[in-house]
Every structure is written in structure tokens, then in C-alpha cells.
Protein backbone atom coordinates (compact mmCIF):
# COMPACT_ATOMS: atom_id res chain seq x y z
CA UNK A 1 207.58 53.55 92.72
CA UNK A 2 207.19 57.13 92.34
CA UNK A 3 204.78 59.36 91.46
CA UNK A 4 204.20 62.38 90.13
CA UNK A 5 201.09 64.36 90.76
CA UNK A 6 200.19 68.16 88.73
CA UNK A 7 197.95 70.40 89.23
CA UNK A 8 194.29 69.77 87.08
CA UNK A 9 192.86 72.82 88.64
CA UNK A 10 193.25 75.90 90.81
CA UNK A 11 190.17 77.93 92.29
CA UNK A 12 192.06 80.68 93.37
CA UNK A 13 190.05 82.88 95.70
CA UNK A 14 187.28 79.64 96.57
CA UNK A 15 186.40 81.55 100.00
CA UNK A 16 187.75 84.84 101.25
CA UNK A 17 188.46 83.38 104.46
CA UNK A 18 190.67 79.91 105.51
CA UNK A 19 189.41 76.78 104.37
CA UNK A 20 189.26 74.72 107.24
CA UNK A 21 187.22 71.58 106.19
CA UNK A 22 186.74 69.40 102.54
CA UNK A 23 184.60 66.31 102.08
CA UNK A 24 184.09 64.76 98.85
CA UNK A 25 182.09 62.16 97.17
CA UNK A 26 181.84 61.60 93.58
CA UNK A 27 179.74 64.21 92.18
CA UNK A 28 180.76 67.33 94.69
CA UNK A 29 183.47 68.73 96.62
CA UNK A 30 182.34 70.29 99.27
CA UNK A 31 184.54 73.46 101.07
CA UNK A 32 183.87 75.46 104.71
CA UNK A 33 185.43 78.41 105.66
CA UNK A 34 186.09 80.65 108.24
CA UNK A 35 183.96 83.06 106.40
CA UNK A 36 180.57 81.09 107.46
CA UNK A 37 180.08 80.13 103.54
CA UNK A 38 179.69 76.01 102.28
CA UNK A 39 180.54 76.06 99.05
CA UNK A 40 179.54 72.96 96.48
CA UNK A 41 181.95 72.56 93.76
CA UNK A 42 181.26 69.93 90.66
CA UNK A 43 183.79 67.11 91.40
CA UNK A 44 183.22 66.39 87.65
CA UNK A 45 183.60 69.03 85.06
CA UNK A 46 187.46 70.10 84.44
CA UNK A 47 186.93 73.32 85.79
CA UNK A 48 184.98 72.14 88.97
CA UNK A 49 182.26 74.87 88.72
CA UNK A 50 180.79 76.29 92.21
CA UNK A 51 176.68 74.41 91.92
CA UNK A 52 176.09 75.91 94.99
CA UNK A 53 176.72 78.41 98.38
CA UNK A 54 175.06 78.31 100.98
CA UNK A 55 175.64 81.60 103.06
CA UNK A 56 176.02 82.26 105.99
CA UNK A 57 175.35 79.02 107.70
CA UNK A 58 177.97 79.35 111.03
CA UNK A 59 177.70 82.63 112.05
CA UNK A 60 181.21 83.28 113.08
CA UNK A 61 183.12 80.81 110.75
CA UNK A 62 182.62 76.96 109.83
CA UNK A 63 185.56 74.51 109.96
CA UNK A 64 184.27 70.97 109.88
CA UNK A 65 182.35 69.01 107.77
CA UNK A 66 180.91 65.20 107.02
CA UNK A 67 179.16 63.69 104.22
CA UNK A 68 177.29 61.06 103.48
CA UNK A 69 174.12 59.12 101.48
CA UNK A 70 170.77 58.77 103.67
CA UNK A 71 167.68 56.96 101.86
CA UNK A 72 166.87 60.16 99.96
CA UNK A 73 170.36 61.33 98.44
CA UNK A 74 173.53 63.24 100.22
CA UNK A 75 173.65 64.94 102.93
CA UNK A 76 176.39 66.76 104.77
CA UNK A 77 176.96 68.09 108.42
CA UNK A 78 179.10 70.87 109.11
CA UNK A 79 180.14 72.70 112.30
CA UNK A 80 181.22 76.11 113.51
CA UNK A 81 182.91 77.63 115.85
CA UNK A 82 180.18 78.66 118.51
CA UNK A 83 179.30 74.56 118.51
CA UNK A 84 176.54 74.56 116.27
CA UNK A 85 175.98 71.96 114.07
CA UNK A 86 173.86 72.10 110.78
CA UNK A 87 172.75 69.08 108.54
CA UNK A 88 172.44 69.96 104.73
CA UNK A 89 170.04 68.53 102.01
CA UNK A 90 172.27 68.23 98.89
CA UNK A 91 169.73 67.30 96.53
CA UNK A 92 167.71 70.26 97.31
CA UNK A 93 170.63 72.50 98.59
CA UNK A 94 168.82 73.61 102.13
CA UNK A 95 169.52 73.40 105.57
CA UNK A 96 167.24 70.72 107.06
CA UNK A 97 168.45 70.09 111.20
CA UNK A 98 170.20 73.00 112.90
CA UNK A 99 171.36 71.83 116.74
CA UNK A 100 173.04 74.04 119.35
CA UNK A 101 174.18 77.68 119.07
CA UNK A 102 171.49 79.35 120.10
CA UNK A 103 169.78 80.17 123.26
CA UNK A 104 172.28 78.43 125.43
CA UNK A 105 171.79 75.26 123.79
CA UNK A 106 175.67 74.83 123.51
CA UNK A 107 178.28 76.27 124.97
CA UNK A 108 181.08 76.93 122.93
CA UNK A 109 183.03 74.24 121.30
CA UNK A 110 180.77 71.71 122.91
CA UNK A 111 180.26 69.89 119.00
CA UNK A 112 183.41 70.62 117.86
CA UNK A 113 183.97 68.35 115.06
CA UNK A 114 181.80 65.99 113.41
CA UNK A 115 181.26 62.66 111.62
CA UNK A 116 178.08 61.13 109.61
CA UNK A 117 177.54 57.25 110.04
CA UNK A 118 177.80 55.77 106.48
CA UNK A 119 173.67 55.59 106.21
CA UNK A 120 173.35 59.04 107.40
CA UNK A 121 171.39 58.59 110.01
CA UNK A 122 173.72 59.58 112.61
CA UNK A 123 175.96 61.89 113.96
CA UNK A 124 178.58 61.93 116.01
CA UNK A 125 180.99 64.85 117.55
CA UNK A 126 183.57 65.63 119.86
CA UNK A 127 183.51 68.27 122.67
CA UNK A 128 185.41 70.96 124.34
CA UNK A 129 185.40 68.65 127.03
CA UNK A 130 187.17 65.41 125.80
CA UNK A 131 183.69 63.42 125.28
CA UNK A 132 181.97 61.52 122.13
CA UNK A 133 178.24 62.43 121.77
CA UNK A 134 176.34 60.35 119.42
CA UNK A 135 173.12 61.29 117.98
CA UNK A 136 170.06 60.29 116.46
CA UNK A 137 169.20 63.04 113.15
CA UNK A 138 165.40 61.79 113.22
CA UNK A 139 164.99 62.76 116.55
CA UNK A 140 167.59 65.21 117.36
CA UNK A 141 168.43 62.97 120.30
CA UNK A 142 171.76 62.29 121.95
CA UNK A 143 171.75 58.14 121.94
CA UNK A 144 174.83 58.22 124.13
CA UNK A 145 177.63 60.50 125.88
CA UNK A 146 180.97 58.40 125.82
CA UNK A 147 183.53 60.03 128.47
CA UNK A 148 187.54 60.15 127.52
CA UNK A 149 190.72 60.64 129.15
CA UNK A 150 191.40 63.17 126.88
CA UNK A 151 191.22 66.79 127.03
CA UNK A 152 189.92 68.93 124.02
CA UNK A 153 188.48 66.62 121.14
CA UNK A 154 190.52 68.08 117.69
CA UNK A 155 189.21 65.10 114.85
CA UNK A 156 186.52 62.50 114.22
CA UNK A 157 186.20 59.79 112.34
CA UNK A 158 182.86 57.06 111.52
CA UNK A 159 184.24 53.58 109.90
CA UNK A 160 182.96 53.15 106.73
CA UNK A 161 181.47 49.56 107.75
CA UNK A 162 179.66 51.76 110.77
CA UNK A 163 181.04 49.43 113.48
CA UNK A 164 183.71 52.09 115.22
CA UNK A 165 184.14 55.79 115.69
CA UNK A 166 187.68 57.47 116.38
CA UNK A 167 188.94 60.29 118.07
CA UNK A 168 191.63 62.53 118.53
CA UNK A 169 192.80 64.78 121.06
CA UNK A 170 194.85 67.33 122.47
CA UNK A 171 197.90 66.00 124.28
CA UNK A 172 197.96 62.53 122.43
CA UNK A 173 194.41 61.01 123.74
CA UNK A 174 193.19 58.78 120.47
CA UNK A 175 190.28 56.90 121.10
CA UNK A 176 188.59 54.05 119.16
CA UNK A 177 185.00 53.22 120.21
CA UNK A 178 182.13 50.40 119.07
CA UNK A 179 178.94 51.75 117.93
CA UNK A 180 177.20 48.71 118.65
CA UNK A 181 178.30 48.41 122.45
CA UNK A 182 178.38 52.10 122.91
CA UNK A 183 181.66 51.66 124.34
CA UNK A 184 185.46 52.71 124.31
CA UNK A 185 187.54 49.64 122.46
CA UNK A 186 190.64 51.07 122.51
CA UNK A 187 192.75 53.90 123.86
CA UNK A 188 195.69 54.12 121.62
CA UNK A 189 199.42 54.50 122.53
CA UNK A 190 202.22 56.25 120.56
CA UNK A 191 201.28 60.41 120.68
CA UNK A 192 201.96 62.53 122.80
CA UNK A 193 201.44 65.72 121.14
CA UNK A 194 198.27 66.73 120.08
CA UNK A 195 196.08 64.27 117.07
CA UNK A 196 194.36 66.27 114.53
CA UNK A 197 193.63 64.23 111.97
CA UNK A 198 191.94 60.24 111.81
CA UNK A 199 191.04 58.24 109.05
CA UNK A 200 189.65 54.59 108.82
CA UNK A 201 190.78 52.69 106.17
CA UNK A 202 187.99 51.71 103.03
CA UNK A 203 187.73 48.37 104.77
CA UNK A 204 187.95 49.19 108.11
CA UNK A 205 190.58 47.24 109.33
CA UNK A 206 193.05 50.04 109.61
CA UNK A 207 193.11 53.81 111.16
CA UNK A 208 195.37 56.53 110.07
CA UNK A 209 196.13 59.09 113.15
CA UNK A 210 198.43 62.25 112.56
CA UNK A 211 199.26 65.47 114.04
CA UNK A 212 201.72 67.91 115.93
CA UNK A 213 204.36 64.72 116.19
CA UNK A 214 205.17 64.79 112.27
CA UNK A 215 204.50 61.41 112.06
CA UNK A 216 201.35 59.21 110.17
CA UNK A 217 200.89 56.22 112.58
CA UNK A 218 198.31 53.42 111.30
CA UNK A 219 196.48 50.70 113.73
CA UNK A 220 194.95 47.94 113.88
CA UNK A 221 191.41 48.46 114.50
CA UNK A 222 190.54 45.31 116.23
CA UNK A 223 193.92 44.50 118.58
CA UNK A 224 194.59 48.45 118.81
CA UNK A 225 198.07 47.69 118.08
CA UNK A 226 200.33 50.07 116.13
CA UNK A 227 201.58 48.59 112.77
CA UNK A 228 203.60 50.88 110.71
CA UNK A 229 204.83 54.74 111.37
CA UNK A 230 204.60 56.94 108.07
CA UNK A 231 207.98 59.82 108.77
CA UNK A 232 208.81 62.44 106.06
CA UNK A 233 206.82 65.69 106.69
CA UNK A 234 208.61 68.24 108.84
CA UNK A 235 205.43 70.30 109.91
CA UNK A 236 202.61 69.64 112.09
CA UNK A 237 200.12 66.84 109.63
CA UNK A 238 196.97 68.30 109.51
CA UNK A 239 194.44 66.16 107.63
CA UNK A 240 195.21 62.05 106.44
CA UNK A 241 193.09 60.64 103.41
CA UNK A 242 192.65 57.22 102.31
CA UNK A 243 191.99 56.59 98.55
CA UNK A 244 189.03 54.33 97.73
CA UNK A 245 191.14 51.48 97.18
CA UNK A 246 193.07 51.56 100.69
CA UNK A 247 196.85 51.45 98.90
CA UNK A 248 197.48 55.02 99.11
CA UNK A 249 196.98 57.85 102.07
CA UNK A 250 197.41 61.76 101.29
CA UNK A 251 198.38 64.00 104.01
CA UNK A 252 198.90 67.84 104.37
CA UNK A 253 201.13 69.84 106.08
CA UNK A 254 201.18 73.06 108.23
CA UNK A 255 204.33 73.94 105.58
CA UNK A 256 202.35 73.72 102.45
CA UNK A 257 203.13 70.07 101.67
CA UNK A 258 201.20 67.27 100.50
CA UNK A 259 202.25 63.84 100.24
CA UNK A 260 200.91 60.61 99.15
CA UNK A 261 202.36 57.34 100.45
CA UNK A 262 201.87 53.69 99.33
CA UNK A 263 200.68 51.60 102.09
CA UNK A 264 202.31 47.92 101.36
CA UNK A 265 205.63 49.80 101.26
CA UNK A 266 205.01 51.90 103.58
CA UNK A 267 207.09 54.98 102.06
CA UNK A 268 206.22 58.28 100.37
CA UNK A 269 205.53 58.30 96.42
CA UNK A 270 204.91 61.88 95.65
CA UNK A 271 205.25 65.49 97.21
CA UNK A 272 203.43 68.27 96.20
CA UNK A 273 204.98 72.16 97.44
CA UNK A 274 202.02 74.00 95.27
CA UNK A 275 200.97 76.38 98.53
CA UNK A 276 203.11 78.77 100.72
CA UNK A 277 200.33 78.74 103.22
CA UNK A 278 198.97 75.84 106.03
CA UNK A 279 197.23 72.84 104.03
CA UNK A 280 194.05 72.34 106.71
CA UNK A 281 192.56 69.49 104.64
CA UNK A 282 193.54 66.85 102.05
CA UNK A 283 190.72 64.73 100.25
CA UNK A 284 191.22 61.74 97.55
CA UNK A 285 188.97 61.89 94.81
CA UNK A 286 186.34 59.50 94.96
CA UNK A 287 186.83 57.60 91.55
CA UNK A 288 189.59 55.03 90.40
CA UNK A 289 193.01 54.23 91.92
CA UNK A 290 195.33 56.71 92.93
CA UNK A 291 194.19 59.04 90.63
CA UNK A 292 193.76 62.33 92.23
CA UNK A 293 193.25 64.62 95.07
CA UNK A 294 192.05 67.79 96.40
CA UNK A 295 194.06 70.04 98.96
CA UNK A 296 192.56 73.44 100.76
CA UNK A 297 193.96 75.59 103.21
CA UNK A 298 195.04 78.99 104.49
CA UNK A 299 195.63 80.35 100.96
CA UNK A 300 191.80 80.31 100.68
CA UNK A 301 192.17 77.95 97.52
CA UNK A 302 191.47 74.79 96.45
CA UNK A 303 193.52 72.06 94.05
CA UNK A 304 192.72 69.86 92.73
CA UNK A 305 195.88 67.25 91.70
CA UNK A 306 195.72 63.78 89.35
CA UNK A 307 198.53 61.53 89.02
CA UNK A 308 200.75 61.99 85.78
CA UNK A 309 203.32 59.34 85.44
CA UNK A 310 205.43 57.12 87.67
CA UNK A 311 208.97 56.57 87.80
């Protein structure tokens, strides 16, 4: 079955920089740019009005970001590109934990790409160096430093149940890890060019990995065994999304394209060519089944897509 998704909305101009990073939940979109702004876009209204910007919080550039819903409301973390890390209140729209950046704290690209635990009460990142820190918010303690094989670590992931944290790395290293043992579960065969995107399935069972070999591969979590290659983009795959239901994945492209592929068939429904410029990060919406998406990228825009009609 195919399907066609159009174009709700364009915010043409979002950032006057790249946008490197999008997380979503289901009342904001949130956007971070190489030009040090996070934005806060209404995920509701039909012409997604910017609630909020918060300026200047990576000095030279931001390009990843997490959210997710601690005891007192959203929260996001975001890094940059000198390895500082900032945690944002999104109920009162202010920066409440900076770490690194600063005085020598970090060198740079020591956090280089970050994931909230579903409670929000911790973070993890990769490093420069290959390595999975994992840290405590409250206390701005590191709970654990979890060595890799791999070299530089490019994408993060937290499983939504909180059990297992994924990484991915240059030259094919993909990592899965348990939270509760503080240990490495599984190192993951079938790249070998570099990973820069992961994505756990809604239930947890299953992990998305994509990158420089064209190709979506999915896992299974608890053997570590591959179970199904996703093949139809012919540029570098950039960012994988799973929609809320776990049926469908989007993915973006270093050519501009989107896709969105059914799971149980394990084939591509629907191509989008809107943008003549990278796509850096792909995001479902987070309401419903299969209805919609958001891309961002190197044309400094955002889209927002729904699903129109099948064939």
C-alpha cells in the first residue's frame, strides 16, 4: 500500500543557519541550529507558530537534541559543538543545568550527542572518544563511563521502556547497552561505514540503525540479531523515526529525500523530494497512526508533511 504524503506547512527561513537536530512531542517541535538558537514551534496550530527562542545557548552552533517528561513537565537537552551540554525547562522556557564547555571542563566533542531517559532524570552521551557516559541531572554526576570499540560516537538513542541505550559510530561500531547492568549487551554486525542515525522501536523490541551504507537495518534488541534490511535511498540516511505505533519508520536523506516504510512489509510507502538540500533530521508527529511528519535540514527549513490518501 502506498502512500502519499503533502506538505501541511513550510517555515521557510526557521533558523539562518543548518538545522541539525528536531525532537518532538505532542505539543512542540523543537529545532537546533548551527546558529546557537533552540527554537519551540507549536506542534498544534496549522501554522506551527514559533512559542519560543532561546538564544544563544551553544556558543558556536547546536546540533543535537533530546526530550522528554520529568515529574514537573518537559524538558529537553541539547548539545553543541564545543561539548557542552544544556538541559532546558519547557514549562518555564529557561536553561536550568549547563555541563562542560567552559573552563576546561570538556574538551571538544567530548558530549557529542545526547539522549534523555524516558523519566528525565538522566542523560546519556557519546564522546569524541568512542565511550557512553551516563549521568545523573540531580547531581550533575557521571553514574558510569562505558568504553567501545568504536571510534568517534555520531548518534544516541534511550529505549523508551529505559532498559537499553544505543550507539552509533564512525566506521560501523553500533553498540547496544543495559542500563540496569551498566553494561555493553550487544555489539552489532552488518556496517561498515559510518552509523548516524538509531532509533528504538515504541516497544522496545526493535532498533533502527542507518547511515553512510544507504541501507535501514533493524535488530533485535534482546538476541542482537539482524532481522530485516530497509534498501531504496541512494544517499547517505541521516536520521530514522519510528511513528508512535511502531508500523511505520521515516528516514532522510543527504539528497533531499524522505521516505516512510511499512514495517510488516518491510518496503517503502511514500517518498517525499520537497528539499534540494541535506535532510539532517526526520521526526513523526506524536499523535495518531501514520499521520504525519516533520523534516529539517540544510535548507534552514522545516516541514511539516501528513498523509493524504493511499493507493
Amino acid at each position: 500500500m502506498k502512500v502519499q504524503y503533502l506538505i501541511a506547512h513550510t517555515e521557510e527561513n526557521a533558523h539562518v543557519a543548518d538545522i541539525y537536530a528536531l525532537a518532538v512531542t505532542s505539543e512542540f517541535a523543537l529545532t537546533i541550529s548551527g546558529d546557537s538558537y533552540l527554537r519551540v514551534w507549536d506542534a498544534n496550530s496549522q501554522d506551527h507558530r514559533l512559542i519560543h527562542s532561546f538564544n544563544a545557548g551553544h556558543k558556536i552552533g547546536g546540533h543535537s537534541i533530546s526530550i522528554s517528561k520529568s515529574c514537573h513537565g518537559f524538558i529537553a537537552a541539547s548539545s553543541g559543538f564545543i561539548g557542552d551540554v544544556i538541559i532546558w525547562d519547557l514549562k518555564e522556557f529557561k536553561e536550568i543545568v549547563r555541563l562542560g564547555g567552559k573552563n576546561g571542563e570538556t574538551k571538544p566533542g567530548e558530549a557529542w550527542t545526547v539522549a534523555l531517559s524516558p523519566d528525565g532524570k538522566i542523560l546519556a552521551s557519546t564522546s569524541y572518544k568512542g565511550s557512553l557516559n551516563i549521568l545523573d541531572i540531580s547531581t550533575k554526576e557521571n553514574i558510569v563511563e562505558l568504553e567501545t570499540r568504536g571510534n568517534f560516537g555520531i548518534c544516541i538513542d534511550y529505549s523508551k521502556n529505559g532498559l537499553y541505550i544505543a550507539t552509533g559510530h564512525e566506521k560501523g561500531g553500533l553498540y547496544v547497552f543495559s542500563v540496569e547492568k551498566k553494561k555493553l549487551l550487544h555489539s552489532l554486525q552488518g556496517h561498515a561505514l559510518t552509523i548516524r542515525s538509531v532509533s528504538f522501536s515504541p516497544n522496545s523490541s526493535l532498533l533502527a540503525a542507518a547511515g553512510d551504507s544507504k541501507v535501514i537495518t533493524l535488530y533485535d534488541v534482546q538476541s542482537g540479531e539482524q532481522v530485516a534490511n530497509l534498501t531504496g535511498h541512494k544517499g547517505w540516511i541521516f536520521s530514522v523515526d519510528w511513528n508512535v505505533t511502531g508500523e511505520y519508520l521515516v528516514s532522510g536523506a543527504i539528497d533531499g529525500t524522505t521516505k516512510v516504510w511499512e514495517i510488516e512489509k518491510k518496503e517503502c510507502v511514500g517518498t517525499q523530494n520537497d528539499s534540494q538540500c541535506a535532510i539532517w533530521s526526520v521526526k513523526w508527529t506524536r499523535k495518531g497512526t501514520c499521520e504525519g511528519f516533520i523534516s529539517v535540514g540544510a535548507d534552514k527549513a522545516i516541514r511539516w508533511y501528513r498523509a493524504a490518501a493511499t493507493e
